[in-house]
N, C-alpha and C. Protein backbone atom coordinates (compact mmCIF):
# COMPACT_ATOMS: atom_id res chain seq x y z
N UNK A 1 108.87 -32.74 108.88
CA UNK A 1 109.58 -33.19 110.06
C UNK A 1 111.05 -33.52 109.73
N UNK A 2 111.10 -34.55 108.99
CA UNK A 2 112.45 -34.33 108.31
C UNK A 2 113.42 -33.19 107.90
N UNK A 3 113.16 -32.45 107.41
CA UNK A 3 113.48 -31.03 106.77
C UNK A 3 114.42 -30.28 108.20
N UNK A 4 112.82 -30.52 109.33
CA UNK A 4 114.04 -29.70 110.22
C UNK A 4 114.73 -30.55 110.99
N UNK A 5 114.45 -31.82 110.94
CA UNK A 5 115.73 -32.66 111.54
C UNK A 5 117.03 -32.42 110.52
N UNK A 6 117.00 -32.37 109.45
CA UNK A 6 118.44 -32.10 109.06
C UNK A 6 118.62 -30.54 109.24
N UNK A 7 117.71 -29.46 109.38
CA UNK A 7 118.11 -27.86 109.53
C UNK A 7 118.75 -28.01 111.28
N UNK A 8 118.53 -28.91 111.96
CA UNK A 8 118.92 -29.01 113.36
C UNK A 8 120.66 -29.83 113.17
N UNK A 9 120.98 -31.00 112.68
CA UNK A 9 121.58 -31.41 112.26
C UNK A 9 122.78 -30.19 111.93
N UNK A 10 122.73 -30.01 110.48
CA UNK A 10 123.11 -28.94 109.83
C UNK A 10 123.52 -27.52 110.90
N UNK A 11 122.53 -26.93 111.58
CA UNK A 11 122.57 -26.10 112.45
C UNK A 11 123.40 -26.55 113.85
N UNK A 12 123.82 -27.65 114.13
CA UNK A 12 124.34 -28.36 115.06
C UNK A 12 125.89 -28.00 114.55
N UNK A 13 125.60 -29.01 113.27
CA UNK A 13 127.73 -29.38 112.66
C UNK A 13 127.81 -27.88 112.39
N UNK A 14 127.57 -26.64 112.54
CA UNK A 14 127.78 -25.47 111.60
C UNK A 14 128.29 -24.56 113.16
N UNK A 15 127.85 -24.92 113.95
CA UNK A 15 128.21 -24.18 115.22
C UNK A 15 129.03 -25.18 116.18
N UNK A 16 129.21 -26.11 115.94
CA UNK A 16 129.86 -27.24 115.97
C UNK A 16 131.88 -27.05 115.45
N UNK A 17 131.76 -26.61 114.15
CA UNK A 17 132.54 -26.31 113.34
C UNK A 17 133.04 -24.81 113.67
N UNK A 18 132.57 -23.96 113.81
CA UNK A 18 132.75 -22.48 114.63
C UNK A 18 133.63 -22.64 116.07
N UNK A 19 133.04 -23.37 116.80
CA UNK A 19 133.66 -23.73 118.02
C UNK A 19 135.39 -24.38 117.80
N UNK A 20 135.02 -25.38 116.88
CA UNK A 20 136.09 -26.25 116.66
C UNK A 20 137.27 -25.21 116.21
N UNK A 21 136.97 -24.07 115.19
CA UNK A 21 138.42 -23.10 114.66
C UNK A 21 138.62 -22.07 115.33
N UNK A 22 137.80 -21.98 116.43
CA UNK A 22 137.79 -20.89 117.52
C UNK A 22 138.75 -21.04 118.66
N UNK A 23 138.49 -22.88 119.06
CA UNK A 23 139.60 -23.05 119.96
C UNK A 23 140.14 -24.34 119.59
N UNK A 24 140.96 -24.00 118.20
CA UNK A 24 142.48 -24.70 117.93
C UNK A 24 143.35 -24.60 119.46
N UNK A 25 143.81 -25.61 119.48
CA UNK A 25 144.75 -25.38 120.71
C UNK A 25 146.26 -24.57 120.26
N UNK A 26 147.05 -24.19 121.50
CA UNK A 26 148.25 -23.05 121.27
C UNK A 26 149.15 -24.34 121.88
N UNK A 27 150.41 -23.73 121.41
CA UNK A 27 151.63 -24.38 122.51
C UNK A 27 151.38 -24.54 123.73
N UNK A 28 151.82 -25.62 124.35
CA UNK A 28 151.84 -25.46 125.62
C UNK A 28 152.79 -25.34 126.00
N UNK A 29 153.28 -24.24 127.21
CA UNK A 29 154.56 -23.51 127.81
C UNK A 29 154.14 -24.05 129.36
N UNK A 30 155.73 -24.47 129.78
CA UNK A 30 156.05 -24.43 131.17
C UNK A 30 155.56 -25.94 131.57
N UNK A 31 155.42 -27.07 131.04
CA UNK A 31 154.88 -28.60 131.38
C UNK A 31 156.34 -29.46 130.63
N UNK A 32 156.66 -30.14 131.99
CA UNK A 32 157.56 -30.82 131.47
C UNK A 32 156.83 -32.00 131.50
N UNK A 33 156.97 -33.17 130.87
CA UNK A 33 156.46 -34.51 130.94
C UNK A 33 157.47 -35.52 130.66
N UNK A 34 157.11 -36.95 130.89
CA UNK A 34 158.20 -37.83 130.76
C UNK A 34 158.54 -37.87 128.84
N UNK A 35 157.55 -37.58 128.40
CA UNK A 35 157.61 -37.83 127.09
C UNK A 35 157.13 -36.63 125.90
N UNK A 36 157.88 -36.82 125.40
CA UNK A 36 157.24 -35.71 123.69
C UNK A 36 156.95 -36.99 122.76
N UNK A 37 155.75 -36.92 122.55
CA UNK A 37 155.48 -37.82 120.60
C UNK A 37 155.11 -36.75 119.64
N UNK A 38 155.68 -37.12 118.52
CA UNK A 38 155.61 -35.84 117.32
C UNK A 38 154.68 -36.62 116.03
N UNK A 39 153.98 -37.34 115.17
CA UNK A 39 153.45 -37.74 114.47
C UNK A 39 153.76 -36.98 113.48
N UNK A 40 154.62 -37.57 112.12
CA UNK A 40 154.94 -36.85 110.94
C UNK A 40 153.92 -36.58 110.22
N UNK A 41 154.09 -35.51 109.28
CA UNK A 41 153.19 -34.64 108.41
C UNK A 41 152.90 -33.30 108.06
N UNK A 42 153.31 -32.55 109.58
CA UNK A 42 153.16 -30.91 109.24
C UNK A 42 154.42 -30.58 109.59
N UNK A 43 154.43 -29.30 109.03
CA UNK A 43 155.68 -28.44 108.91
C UNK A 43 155.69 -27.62 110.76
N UNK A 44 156.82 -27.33 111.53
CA UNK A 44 156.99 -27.23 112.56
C UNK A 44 156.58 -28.45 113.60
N UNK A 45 156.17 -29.34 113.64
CA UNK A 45 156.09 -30.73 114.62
C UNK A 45 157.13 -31.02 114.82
N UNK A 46 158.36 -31.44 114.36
CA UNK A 46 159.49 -32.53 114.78
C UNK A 46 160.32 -31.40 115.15
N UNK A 47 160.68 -29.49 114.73
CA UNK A 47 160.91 -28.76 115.17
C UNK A 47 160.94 -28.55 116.81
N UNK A 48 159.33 -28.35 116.54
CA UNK A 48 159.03 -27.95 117.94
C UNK A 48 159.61 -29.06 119.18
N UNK A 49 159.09 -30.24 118.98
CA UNK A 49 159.69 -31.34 119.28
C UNK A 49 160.53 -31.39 120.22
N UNK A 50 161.83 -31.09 118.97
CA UNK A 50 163.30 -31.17 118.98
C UNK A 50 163.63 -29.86 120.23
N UNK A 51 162.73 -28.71 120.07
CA UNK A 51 163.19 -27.77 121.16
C UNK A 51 162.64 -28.12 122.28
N UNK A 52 161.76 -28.54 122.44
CA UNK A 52 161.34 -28.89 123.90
C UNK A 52 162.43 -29.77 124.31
N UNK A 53 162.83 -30.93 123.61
CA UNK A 53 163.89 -31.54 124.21
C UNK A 53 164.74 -30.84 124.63
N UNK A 54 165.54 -30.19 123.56
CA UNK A 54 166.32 -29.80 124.22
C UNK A 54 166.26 -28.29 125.30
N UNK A 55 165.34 -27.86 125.56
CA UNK A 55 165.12 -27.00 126.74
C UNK A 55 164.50 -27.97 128.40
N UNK A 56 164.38 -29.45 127.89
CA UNK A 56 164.38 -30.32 129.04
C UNK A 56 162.86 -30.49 129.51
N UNK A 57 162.02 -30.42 128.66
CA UNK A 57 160.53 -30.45 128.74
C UNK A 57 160.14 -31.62 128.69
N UNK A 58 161.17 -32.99 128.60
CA UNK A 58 161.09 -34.24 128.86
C UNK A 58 162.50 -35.07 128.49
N UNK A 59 162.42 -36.27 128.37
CA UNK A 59 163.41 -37.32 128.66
C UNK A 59 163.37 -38.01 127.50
N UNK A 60 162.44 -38.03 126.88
CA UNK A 60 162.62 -38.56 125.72
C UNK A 60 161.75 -38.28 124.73
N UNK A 61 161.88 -38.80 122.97
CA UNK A 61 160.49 -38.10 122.35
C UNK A 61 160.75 -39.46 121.14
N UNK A 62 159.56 -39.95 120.36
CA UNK A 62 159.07 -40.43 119.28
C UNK A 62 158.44 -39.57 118.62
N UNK A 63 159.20 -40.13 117.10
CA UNK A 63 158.72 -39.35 116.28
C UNK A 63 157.78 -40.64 115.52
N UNK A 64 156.45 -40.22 115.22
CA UNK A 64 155.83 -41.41 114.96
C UNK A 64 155.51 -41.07 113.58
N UNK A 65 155.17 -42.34 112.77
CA UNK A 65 154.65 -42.69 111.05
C UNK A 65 156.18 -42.05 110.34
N UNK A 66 156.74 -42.54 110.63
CA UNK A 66 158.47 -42.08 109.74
C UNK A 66 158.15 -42.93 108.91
N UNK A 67 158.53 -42.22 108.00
CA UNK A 67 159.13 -43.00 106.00
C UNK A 67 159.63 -44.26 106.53
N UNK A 68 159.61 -45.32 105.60
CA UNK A 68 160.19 -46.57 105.83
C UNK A 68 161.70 -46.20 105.15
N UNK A 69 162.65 -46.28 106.06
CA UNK A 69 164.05 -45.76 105.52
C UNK A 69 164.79 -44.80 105.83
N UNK A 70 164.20 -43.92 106.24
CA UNK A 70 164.59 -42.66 107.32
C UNK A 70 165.49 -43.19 108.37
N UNK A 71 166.55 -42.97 108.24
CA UNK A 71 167.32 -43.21 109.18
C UNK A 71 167.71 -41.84 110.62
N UNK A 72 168.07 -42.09 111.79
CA UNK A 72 167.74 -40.89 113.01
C UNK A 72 168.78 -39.94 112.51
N UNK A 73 170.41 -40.26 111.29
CA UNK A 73 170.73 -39.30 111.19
C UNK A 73 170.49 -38.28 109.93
N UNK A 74 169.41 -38.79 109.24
CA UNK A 74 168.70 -38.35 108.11
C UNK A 74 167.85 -36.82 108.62
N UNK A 75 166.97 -37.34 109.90
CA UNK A 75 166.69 -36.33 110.64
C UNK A 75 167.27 -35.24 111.23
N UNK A 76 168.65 -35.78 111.78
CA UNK A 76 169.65 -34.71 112.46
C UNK A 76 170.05 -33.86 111.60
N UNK A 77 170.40 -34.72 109.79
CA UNK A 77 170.66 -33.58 109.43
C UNK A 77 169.74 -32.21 108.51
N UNK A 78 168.71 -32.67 108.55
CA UNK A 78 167.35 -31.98 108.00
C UNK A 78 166.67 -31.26 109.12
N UNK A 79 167.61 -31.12 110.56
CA UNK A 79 166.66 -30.23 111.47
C UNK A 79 167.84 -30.10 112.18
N UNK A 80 168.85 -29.96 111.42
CA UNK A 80 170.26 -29.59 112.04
C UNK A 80 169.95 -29.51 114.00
N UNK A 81 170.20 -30.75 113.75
CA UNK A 81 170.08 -31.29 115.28
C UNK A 81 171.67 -32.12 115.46
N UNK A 82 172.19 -32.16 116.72
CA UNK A 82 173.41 -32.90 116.64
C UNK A 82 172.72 -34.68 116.41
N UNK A 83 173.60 -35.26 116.10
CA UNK A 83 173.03 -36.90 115.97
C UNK A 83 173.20 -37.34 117.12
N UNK A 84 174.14 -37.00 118.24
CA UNK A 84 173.96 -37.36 119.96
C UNK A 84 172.77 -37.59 119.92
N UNK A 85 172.15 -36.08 120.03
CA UNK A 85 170.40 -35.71 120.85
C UNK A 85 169.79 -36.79 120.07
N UNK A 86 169.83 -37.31 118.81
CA UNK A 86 168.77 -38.87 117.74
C UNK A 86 169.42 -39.84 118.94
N UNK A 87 170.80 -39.80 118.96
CA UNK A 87 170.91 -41.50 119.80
C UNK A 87 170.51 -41.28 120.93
N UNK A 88 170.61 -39.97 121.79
CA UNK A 88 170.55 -40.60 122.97
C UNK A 88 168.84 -40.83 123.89
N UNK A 89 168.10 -39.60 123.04
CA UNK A 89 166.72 -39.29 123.44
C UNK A 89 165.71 -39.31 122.23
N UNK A 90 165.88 -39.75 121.15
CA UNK A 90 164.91 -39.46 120.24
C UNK A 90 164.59 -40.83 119.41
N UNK A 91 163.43 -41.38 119.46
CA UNK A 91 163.40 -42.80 118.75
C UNK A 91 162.48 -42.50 117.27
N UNK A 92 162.72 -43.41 116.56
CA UNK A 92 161.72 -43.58 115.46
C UNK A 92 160.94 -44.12 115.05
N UNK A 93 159.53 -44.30 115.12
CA UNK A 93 158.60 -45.13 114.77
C UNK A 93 158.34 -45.53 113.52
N UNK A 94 158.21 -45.86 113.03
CA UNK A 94 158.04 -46.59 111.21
C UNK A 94 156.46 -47.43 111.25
N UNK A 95 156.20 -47.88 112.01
CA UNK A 95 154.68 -48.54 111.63
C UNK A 95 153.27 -47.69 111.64
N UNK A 96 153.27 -46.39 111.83
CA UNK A 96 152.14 -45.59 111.82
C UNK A 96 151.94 -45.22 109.99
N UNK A 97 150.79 -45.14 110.03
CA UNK A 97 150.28 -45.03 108.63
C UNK A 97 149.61 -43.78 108.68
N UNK A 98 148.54 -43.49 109.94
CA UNK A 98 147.62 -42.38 110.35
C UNK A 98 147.59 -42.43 111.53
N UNK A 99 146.56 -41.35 111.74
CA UNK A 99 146.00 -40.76 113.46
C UNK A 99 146.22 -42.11 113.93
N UNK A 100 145.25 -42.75 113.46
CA UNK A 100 144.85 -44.18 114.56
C UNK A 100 145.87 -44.81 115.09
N UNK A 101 146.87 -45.65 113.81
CA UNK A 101 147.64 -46.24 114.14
C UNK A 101 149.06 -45.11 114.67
N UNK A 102 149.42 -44.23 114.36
CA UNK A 102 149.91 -43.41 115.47
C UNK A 102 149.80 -43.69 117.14
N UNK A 103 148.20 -43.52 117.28
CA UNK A 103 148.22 -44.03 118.70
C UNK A 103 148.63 -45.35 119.08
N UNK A 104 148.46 -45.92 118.44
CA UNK A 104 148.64 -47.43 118.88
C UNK A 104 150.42 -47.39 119.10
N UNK A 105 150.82 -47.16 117.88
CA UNK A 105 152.22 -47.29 117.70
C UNK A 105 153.43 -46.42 119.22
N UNK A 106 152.47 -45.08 119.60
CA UNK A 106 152.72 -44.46 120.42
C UNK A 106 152.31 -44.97 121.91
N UNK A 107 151.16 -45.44 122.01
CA UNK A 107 150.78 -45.97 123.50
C UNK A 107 151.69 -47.58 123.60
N UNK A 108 152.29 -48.50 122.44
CA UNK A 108 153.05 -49.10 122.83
C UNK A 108 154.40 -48.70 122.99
N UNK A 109 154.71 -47.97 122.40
CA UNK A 109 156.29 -46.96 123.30
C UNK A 109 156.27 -46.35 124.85
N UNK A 110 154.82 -45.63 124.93
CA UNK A 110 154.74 -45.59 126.33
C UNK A 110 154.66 -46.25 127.43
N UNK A 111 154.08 -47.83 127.29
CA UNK A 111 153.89 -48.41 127.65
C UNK A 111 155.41 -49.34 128.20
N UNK A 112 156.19 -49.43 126.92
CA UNK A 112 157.34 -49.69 126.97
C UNK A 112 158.27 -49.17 128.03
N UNK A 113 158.31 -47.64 127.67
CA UNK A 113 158.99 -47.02 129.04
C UNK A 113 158.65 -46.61 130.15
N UNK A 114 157.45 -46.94 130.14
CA UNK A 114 156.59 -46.74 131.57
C UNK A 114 156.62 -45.13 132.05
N UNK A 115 155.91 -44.74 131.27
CA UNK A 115 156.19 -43.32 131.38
C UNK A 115 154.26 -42.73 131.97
N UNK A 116 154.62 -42.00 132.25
CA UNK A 116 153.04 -41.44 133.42
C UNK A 116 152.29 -40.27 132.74
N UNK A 117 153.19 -39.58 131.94
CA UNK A 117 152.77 -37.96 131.00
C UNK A 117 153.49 -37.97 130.16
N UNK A 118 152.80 -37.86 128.59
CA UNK A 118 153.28 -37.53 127.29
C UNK A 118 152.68 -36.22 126.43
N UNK A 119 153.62 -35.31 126.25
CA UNK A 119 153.19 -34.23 125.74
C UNK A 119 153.06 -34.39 124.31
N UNK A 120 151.59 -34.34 123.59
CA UNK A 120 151.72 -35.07 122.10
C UNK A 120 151.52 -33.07 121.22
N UNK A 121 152.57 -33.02 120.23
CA UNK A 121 153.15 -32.17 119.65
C UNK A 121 152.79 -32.28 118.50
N UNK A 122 151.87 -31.21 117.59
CA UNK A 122 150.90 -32.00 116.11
C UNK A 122 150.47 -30.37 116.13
N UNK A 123 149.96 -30.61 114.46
CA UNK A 123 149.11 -29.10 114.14
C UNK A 123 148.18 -28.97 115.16
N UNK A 124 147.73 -27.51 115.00
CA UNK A 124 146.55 -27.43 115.83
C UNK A 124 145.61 -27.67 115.71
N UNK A 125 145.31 -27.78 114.19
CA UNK A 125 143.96 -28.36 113.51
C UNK A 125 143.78 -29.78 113.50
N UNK A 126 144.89 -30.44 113.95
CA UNK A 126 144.89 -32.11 114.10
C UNK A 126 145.28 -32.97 115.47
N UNK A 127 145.41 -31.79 116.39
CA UNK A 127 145.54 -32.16 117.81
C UNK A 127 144.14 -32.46 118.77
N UNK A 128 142.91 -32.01 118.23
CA UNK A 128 141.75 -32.62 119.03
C UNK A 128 141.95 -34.19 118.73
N UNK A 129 141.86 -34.35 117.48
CA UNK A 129 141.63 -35.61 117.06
C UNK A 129 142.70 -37.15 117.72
N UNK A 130 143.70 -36.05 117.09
CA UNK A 130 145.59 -36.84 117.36
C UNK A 130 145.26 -37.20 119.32
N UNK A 131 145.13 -35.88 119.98
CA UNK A 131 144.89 -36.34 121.35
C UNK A 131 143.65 -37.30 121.92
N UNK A 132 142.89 -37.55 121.35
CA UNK A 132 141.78 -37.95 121.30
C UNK A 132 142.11 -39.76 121.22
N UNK A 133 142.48 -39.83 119.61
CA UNK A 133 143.41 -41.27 119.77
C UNK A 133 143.75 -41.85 120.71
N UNK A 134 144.97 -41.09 121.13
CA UNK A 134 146.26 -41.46 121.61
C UNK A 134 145.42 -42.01 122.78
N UNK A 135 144.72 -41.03 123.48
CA UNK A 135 143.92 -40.92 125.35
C UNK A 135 143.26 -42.15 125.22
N UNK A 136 142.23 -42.60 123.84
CA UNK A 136 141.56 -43.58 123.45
C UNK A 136 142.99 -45.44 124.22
N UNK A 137 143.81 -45.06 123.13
CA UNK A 137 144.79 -46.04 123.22
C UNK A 137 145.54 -46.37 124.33
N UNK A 138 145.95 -45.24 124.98
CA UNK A 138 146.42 -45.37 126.27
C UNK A 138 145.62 -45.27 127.79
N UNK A 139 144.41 -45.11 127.69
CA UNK A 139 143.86 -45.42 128.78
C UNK A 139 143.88 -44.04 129.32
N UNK A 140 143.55 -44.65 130.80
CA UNK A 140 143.34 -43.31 131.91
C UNK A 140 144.81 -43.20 132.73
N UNK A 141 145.32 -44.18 132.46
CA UNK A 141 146.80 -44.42 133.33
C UNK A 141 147.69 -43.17 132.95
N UNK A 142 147.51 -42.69 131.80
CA UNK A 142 148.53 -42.05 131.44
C UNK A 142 148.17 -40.21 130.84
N UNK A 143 148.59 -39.68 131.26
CA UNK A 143 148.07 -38.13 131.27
C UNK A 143 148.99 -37.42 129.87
N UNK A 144 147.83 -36.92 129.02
CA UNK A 144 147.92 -36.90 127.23
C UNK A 144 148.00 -35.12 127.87
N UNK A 145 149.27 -34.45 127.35
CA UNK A 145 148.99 -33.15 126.93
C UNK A 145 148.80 -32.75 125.77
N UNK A 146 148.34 -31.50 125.44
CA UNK A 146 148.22 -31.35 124.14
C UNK A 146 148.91 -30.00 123.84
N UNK A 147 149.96 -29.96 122.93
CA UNK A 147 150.94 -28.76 122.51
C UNK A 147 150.64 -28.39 120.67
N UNK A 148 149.68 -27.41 120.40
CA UNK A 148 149.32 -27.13 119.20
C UNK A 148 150.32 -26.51 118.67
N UNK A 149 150.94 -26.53 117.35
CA UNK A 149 151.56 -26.12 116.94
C UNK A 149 150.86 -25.15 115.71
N UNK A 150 151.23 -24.19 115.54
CA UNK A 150 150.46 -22.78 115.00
C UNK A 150 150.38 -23.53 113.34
N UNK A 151 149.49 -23.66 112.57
CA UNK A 151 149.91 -23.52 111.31
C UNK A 151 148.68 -22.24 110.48
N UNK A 152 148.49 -22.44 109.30
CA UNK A 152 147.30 -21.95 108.42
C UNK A 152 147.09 -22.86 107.60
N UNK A 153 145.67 -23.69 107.90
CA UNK A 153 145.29 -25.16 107.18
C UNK A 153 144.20 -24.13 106.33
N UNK A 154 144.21 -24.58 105.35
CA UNK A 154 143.04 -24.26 104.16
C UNK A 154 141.54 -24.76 104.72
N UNK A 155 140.71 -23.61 104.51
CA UNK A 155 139.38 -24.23 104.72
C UNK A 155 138.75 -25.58 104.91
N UNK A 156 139.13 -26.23 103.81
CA UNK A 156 139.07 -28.10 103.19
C UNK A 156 139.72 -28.89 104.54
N UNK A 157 140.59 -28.36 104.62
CA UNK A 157 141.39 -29.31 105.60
C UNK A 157 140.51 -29.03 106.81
N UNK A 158 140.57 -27.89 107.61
CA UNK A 158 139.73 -28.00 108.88
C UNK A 158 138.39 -28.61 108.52
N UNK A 159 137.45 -28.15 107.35
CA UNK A 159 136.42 -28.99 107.62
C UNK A 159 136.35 -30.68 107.45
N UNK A 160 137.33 -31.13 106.56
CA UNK A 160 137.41 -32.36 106.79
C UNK A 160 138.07 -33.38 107.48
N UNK A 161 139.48 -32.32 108.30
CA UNK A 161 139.65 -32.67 109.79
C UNK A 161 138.39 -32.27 111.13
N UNK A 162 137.27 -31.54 110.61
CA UNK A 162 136.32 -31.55 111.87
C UNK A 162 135.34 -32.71 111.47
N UNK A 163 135.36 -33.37 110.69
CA UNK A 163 134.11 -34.44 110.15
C UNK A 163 134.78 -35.93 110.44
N UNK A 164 136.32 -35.97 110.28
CA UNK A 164 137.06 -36.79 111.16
C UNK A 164 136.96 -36.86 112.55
N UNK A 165 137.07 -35.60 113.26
CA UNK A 165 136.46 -36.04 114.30
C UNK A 165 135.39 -36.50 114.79
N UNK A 166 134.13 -35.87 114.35
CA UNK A 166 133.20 -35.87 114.47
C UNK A 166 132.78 -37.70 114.57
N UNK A 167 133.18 -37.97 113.35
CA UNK A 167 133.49 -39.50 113.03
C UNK A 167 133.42 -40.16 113.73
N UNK A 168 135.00 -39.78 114.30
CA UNK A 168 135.65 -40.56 115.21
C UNK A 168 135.36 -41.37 116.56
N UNK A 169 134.64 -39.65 117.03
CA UNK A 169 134.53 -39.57 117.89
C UNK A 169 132.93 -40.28 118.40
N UNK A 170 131.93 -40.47 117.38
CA UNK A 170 131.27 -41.63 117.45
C UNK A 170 131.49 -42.77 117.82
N UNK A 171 132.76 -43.28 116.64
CA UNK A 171 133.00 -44.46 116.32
C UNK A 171 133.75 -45.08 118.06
N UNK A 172 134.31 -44.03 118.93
CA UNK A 172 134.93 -44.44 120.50
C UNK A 172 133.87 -44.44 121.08
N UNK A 173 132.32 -43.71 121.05
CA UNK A 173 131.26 -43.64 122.35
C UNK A 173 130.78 -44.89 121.60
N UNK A 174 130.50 -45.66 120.44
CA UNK A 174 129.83 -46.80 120.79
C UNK A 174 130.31 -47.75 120.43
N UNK A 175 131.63 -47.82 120.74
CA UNK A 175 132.97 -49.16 120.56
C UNK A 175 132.75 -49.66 119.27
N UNK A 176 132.33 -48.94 118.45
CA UNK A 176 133.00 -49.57 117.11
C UNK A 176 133.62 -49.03 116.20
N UNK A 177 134.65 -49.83 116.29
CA UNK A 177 136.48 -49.55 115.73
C UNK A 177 136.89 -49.41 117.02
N UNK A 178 136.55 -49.49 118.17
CA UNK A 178 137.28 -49.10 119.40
C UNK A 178 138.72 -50.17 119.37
């Protein structure tokens, strides 16, 4: 009896995991929102970001879990961005460590500017999760898009970003860590 409770199990996370690299999410085109958040770590995020701003796909953007020390024109000049576009629309978060606290750090910026739609901008292999957070943290008030950004994560990484979710996503249906 056991045996095939874990072959069900097993047979569950295995098609489970199929689904999950099947539909990575894509960019999202043509949604403007009040907000872009970018969460540091992958290569093209603060890019992509930076172009939506400036093609007017929102009003403002956080870049969340920044180095302690990073200053906004450190950024401007590592994504040859003018330092205007850092002062006038782009903030920096410094207290995110991970996913989790990301959201937190991010749903109190939103909260701050009272903003209604945030387009959250992250790999694609880390945007179920990343959106997942954030929606967790910010409630129903506020409408979470999700804009995947293309990468190629190594085997390791998707499966142990799908077991994070998996996790996770426990740990929100029966409020603990909620």
């Amino acid at each position: 009896m056991m045996l095939r409770l874990f072959g069900l199990v097993a047979l569950g996370w295995c098609l489970g995991f199929v689904a999950f690299m099947l539909t990575l999410p894509h960019p999202l085109e043509h949604n403007t929102t009040d907000a872009i958040v970018v969460p540091t770590g992958g290569a093209g995020r603060i890019d992509r970001g930076i172009a939506l701003l400036k093609a007017h796909q929102a009003k403002r953007m956080l870049v969340t879990g920044v180095a302690p020390g990073v200053r906004p024109i450190d950024l401007a000049r590592t994504y040859r961005t003018s330092p205007a576009l850092f002062a006038c629309c782009i903030d920096l978060g410094g207290e995110a460590v991970d996913t989790r606290s990301n959201a937190e750090e991010t749903a109190n910026w939103v909260r701050a500017h009272r903003y209604r739609t945030v387009r959250l901008v992250t790999s694609d292999w880390h945007l179920p999760r990343a959106r997942m957070e954030l929606t967790a943290a910010l409630g129903r008030e506020v409408l979470v898009l999700g804009d995947g950004v293309p990468s190629d994560p190594r085997l390791g990484t998707l499966v142990n970003e799908y077991n994070k979710l998996i996790l996770r996503r426990i740990a929100l249906w029966t409020g603990f860590g909620a």
